[in-house]
Protein backbone atom coordinates (compact mmCIF):
# COMPACT_ATOMS: atom_id res chain seq x y z
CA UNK A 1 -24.33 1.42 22.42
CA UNK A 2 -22.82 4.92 21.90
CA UNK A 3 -19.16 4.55 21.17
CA UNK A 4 -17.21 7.46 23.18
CA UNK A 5 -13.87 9.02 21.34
CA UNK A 6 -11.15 9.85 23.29
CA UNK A 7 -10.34 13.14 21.93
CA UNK A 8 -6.76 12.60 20.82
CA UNK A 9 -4.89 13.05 17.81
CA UNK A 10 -1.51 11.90 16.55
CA UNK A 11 1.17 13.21 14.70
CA UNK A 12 4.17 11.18 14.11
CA UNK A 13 13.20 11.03 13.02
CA UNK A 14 12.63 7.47 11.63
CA UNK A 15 14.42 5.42 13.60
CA UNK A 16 17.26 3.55 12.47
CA UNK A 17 17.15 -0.11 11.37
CA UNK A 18 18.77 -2.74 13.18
CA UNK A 19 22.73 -2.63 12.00
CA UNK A 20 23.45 -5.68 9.82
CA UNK A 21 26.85 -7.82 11.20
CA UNK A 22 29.62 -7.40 8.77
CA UNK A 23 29.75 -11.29 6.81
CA UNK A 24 32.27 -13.35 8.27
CA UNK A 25 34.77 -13.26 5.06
CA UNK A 26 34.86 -16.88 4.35
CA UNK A 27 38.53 -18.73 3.58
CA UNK A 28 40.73 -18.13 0.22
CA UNK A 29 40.29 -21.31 -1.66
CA UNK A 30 43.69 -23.30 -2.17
CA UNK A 31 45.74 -21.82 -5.16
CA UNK A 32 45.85 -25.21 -7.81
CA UNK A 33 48.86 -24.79 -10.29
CA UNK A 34 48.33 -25.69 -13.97
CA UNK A 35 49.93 -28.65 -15.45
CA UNK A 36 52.74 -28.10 -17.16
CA UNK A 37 52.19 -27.17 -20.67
CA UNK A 38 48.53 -26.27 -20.24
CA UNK A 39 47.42 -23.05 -22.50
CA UNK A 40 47.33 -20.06 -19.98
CA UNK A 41 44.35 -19.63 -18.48
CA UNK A 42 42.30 -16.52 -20.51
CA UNK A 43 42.67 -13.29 -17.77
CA UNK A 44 39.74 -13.13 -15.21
CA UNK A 45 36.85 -10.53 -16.14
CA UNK A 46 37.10 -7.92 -13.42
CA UNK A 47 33.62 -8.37 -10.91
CA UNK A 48 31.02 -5.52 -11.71
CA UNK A 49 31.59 -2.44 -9.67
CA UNK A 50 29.04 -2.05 -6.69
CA UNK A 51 25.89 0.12 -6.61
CA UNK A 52 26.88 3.33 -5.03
CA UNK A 53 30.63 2.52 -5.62
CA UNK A 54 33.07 5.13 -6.97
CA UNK A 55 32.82 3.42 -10.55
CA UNK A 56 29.32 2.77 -10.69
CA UNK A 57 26.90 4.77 -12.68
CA UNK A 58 24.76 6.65 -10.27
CA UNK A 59 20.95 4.86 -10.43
CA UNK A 60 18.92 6.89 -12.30
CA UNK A 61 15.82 8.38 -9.69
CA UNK A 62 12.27 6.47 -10.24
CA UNK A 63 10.26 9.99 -10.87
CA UNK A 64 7.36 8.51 -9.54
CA UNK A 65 9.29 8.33 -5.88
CA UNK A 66 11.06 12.03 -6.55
CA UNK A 67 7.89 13.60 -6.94
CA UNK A 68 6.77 12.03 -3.51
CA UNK A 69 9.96 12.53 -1.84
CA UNK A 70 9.84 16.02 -2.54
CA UNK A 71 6.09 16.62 -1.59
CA UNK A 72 6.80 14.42 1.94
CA UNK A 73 9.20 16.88 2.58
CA UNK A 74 6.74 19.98 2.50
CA UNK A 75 3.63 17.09 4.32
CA UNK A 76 6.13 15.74 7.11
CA UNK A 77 9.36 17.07 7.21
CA UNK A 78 12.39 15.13 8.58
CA UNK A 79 13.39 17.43 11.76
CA UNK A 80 12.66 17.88 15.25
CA UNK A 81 10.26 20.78 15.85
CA UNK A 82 6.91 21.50 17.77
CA UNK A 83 3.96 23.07 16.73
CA UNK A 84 0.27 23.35 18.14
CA UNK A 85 -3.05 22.47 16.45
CA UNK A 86 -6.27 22.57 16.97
CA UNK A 87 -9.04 19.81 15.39
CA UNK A 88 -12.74 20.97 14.69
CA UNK A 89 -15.27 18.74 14.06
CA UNK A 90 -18.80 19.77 12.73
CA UNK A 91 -21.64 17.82 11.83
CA UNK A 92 -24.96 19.47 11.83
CA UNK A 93 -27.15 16.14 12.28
CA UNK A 94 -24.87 14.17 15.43
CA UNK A 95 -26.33 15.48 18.96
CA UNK A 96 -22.51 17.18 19.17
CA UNK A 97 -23.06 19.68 16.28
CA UNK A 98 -19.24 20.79 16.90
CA UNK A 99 -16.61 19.98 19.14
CA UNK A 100 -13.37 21.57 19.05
CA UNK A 101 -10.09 19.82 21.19
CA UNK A 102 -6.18 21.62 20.52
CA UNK A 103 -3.50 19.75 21.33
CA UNK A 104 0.65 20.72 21.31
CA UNK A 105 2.77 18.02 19.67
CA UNK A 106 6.46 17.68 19.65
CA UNK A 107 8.25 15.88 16.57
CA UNK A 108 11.22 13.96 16.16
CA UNK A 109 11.31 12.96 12.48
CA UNK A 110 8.72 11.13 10.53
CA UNK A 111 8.20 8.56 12.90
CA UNK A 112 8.31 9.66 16.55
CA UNK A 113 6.09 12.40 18.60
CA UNK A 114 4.64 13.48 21.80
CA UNK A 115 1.11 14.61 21.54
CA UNK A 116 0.11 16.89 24.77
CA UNK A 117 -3.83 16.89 25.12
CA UNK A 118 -4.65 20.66 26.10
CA UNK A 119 -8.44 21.28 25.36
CA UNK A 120 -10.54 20.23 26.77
CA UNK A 121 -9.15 21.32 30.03
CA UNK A 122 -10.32 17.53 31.67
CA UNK A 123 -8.03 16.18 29.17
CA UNK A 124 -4.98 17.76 30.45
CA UNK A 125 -1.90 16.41 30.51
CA UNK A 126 -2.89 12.87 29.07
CA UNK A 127 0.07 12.45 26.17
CA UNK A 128 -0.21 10.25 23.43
CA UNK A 129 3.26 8.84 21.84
CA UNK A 130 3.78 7.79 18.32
CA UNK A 131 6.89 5.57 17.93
CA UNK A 132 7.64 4.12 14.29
CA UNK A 133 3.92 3.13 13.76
CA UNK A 134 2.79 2.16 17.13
CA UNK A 135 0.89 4.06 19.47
CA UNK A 136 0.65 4.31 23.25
CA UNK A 137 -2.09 6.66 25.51
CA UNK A 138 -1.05 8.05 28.90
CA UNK A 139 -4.40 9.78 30.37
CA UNK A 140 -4.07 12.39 33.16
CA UNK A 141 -4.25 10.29 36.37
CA UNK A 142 -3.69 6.66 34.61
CA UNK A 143 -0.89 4.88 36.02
CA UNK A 144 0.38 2.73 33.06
CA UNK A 145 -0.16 4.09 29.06
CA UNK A 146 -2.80 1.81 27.25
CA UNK A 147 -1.26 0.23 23.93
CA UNK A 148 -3.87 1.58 20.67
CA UNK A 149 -4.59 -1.34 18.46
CA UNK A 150 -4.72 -0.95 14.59
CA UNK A 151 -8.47 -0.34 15.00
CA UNK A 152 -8.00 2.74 17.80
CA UNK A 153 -5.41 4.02 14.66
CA UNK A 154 -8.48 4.18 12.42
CA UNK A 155 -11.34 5.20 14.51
CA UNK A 156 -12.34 8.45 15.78
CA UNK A 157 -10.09 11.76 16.18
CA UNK A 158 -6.98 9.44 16.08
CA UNK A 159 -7.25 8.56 12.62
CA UNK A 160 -6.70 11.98 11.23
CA UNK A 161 -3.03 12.59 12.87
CA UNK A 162 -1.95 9.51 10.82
CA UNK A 163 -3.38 10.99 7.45
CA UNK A 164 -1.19 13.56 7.96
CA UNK A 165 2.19 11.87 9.60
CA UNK A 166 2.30 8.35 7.94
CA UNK A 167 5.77 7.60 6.51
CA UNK A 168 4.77 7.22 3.01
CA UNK A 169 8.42 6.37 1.38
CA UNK A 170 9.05 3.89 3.90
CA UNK A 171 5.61 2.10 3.78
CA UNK A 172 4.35 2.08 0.28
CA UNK A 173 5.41 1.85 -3.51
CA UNK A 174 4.69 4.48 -5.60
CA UNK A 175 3.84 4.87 -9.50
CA UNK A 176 3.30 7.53 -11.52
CA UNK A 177 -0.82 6.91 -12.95
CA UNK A 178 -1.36 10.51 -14.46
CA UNK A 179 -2.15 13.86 -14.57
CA UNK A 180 -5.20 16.19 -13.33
CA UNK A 181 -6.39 19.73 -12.61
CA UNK A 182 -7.26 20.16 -8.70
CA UNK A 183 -8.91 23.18 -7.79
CA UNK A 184 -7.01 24.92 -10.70
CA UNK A 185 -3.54 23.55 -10.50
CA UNK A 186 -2.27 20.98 -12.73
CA UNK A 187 -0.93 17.70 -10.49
CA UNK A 188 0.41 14.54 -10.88
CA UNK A 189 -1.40 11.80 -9.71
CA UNK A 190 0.49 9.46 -7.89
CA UNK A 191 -0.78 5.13 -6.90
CA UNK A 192 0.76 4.48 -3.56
CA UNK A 193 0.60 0.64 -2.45
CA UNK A 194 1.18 -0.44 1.28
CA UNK A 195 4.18 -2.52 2.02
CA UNK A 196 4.92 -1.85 5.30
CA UNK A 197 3.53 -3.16 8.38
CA UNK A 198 3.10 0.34 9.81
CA UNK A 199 0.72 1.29 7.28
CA UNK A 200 -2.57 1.45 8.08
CA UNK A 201 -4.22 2.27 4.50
CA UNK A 202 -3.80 -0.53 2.03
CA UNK A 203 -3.77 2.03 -1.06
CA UNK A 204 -3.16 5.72 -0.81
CA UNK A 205 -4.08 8.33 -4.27
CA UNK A 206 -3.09 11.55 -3.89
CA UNK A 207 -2.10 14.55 -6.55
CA UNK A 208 0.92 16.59 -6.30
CA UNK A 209 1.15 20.15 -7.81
CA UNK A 210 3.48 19.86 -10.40
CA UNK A 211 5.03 23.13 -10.17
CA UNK A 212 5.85 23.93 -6.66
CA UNK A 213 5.30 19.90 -5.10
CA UNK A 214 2.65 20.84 -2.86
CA UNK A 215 0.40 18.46 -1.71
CA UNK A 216 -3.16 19.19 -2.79
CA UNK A 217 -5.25 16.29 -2.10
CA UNK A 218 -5.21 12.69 -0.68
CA UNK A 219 -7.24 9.61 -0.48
CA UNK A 220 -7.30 6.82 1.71
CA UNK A 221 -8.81 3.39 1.01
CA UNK A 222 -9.47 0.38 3.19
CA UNK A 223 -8.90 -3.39 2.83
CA UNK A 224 -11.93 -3.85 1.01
CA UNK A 225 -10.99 -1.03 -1.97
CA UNK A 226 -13.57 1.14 -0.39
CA UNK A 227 -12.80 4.88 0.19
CA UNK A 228 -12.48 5.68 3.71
CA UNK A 229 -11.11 9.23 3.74
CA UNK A 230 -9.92 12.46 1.88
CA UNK A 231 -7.78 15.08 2.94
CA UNK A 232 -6.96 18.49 1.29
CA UNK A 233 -4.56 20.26 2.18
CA UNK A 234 -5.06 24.00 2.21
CA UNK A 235 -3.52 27.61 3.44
CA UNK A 236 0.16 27.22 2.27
CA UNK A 237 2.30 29.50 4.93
CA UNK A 238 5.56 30.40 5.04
CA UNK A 239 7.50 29.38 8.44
CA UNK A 240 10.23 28.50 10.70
CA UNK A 241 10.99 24.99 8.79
CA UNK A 242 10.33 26.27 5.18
CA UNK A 243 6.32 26.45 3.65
CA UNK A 244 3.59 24.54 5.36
CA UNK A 245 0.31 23.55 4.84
CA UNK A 246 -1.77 25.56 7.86
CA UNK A 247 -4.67 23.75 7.04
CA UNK A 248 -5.94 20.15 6.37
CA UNK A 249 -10.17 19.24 5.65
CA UNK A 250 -10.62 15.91 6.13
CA UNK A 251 -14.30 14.53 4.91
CA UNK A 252 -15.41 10.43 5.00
CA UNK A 253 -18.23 8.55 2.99
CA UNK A 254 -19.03 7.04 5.92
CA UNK A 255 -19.92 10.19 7.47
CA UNK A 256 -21.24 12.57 5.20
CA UNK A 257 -22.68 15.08 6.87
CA UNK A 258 -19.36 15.86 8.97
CA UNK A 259 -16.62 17.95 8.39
CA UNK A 260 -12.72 17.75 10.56
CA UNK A 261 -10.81 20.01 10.15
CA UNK A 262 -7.03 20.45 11.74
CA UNK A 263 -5.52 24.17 12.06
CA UNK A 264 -1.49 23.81 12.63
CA UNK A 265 0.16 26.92 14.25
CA UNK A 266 3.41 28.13 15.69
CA UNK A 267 5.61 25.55 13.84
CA UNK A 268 9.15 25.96 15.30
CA UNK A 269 12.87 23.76 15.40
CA UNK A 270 13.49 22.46 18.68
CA UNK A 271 16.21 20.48 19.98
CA UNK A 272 14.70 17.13 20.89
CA UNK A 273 18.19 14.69 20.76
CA UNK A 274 17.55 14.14 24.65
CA UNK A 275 14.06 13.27 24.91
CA UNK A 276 12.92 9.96 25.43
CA UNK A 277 10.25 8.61 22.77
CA UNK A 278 9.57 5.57 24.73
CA UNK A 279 7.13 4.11 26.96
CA UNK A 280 9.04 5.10 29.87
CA UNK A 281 9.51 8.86 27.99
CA UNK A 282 5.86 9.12 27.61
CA UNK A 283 5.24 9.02 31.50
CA UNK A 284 8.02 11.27 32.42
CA UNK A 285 6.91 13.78 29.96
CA UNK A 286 2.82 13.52 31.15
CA UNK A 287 4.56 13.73 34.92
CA UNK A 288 6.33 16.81 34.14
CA UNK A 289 3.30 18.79 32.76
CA UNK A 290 1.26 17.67 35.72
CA UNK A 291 3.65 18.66 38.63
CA UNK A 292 4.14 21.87 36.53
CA UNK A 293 0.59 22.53 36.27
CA UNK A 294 -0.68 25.30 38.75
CA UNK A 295 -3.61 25.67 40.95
CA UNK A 296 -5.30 28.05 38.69
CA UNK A 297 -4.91 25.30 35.68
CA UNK A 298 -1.84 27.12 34.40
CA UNK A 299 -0.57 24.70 31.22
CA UNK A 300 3.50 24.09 30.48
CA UNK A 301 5.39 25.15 27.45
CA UNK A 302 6.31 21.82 25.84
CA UNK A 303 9.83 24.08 26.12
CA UNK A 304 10.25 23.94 29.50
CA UNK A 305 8.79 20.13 29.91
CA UNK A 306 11.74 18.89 27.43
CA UNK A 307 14.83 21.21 28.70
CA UNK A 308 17.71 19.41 30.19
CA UNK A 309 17.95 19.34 33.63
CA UNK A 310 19.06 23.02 35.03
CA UNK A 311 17.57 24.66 31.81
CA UNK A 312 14.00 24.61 32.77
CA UNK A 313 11.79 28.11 32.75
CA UNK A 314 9.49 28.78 36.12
């Protein structure tokens, strides 16, 4: 049975954990006096000073994680901003041959986003929101988002947002396992190991250009140890939010003859404090482009479908 694919891709500021109650401080014990003529008791051995207090010696980085930290911040940068892309898929031997789909995405952080489907034109305004590693779909005239499963995260266009969104220094470890020349520039070569539940990729390899942190190259392996995916990351541009890869190829053993590739454009801050990354969000924001659409299929500016209310444009 042919297996159709929802053209949709996702991108996905982390959201904070659940405060922790301050601890209850428990009662003094009773002060007991020493019997007269007892030796004094030898003077108490002050406690050792805190992590991260005043006193204590500041930890000294793993350089393993500061090489990844560093690189996450050119991959997936922590700060609310939109951007468009376009993904482009070619395979010479599938009936297809190409197919092409560009999409606008809004970002709040690492973790959230709202991905507006613009090409092709049938597609428009389904939305699909990311929020902290789950995903829901909103098509154009559905009245309730569907909830993606694990195996919707991994199949078809979908996949290749989260190769280049996943929160890596949240949901893996990281070690240091070498060094190697890729495509001419010396790397390190960094282990990553899943430990979150968000993660969909149970081991992650990918080499870091040692001189400016770039990321060159990554690849993705599934629960059986088997290589699933690799990414390069290409066309280093300078923009709005600092330099950016404009350019990620994305290839698969399991599909050899067939190319993706994602083109990123117009990367710019917005203020996104006020939008809603929730279910609730997601069908306001789909609403929005569709009563703004026009007869002539006129699209919104993500701008104008996130101003507050009064700050709009026509």
């Amino acid at each position: 049975m042919h297996r159709s694919t929802v053209p949709v891709w996702l991108f996905a500021v982390a959201a904070a954990g659940p405060l922790l109650a301050a601890p209850t401080p428990s009662p003094a014990p009773p002060t007991v006096s020493a019997p007269a003529g007892a030796p004094a008791a030898p003077p108490a051995t002050p406690p050792a000073a805190a992590p991260g207090s005043p006193s204590a010696p500041a930890p000294e980085p793993d350089p393993a994680t500061d090489i990844l930290r560093r690189a996450e911040e050119i991959r997936s940068p922590e700060a609310d901003y939109a951007l468009e892309f376009t993904l482009r898929a070619v395979n010479p031997t599938s009936f297809w041959k190409e197919r092409t789909a560009r999409y606008t995405m809004i970002a709040h952080g690492k973790d959230h986003a709202l991905v507006l489907m613009r090409e092709p034109a049938q597609f428009y305004p389904g939305t699909l929101l990311i929020m902290r590693g789950l995903y829901w779909l909103l098509l154009p005239n559905a009245e309730k988002p569907l909830q993606l499963s694990a195996q919707n995260v991994l199949d078809g266009d979908i996949s290749y947002g989260d190769l280049a969104r996943g929160n890596l220094l949240r949901n893996y470890t990281v070690r240091l396992d070498g060094e190697e020349k890729i495509g001419g520039a010396r790397c390190w070569r960094l282990e990553l190991t899943r430990i979150g539940y968000e993660a969909n990729y149970p081991r992650i390899r990918c080499w870091i250009e040692k001189r400016t942190h770039r990321p060159q190259k990554f690849e993705y392996y599934g629960k059986t140890g088997a290589l699933l995916k690799t990414a390069l990351y290409e066309e280093y541009r300078k923009t709005m939010l600092g330099l950016r890869p404009a350019r990620v190829v994305v290839t698969s053993p399991a599909r050899p003859d067939e190319t993706t590739t994602l083109l990123f454009s117009d990367l710019r801050p917005l203020e996104l404090s006020h939008v809603s990354f929730t279910v609730d969000g997601l069908v306001a924001f789909r609403d929005a482009a569709r009563i703004r659409s026009g007869a002539d299929g006129r699209q919104s500016r993500v701008e104008d479908l996130v101003a507050p209310a009064g700050r709009g444009g026509s």
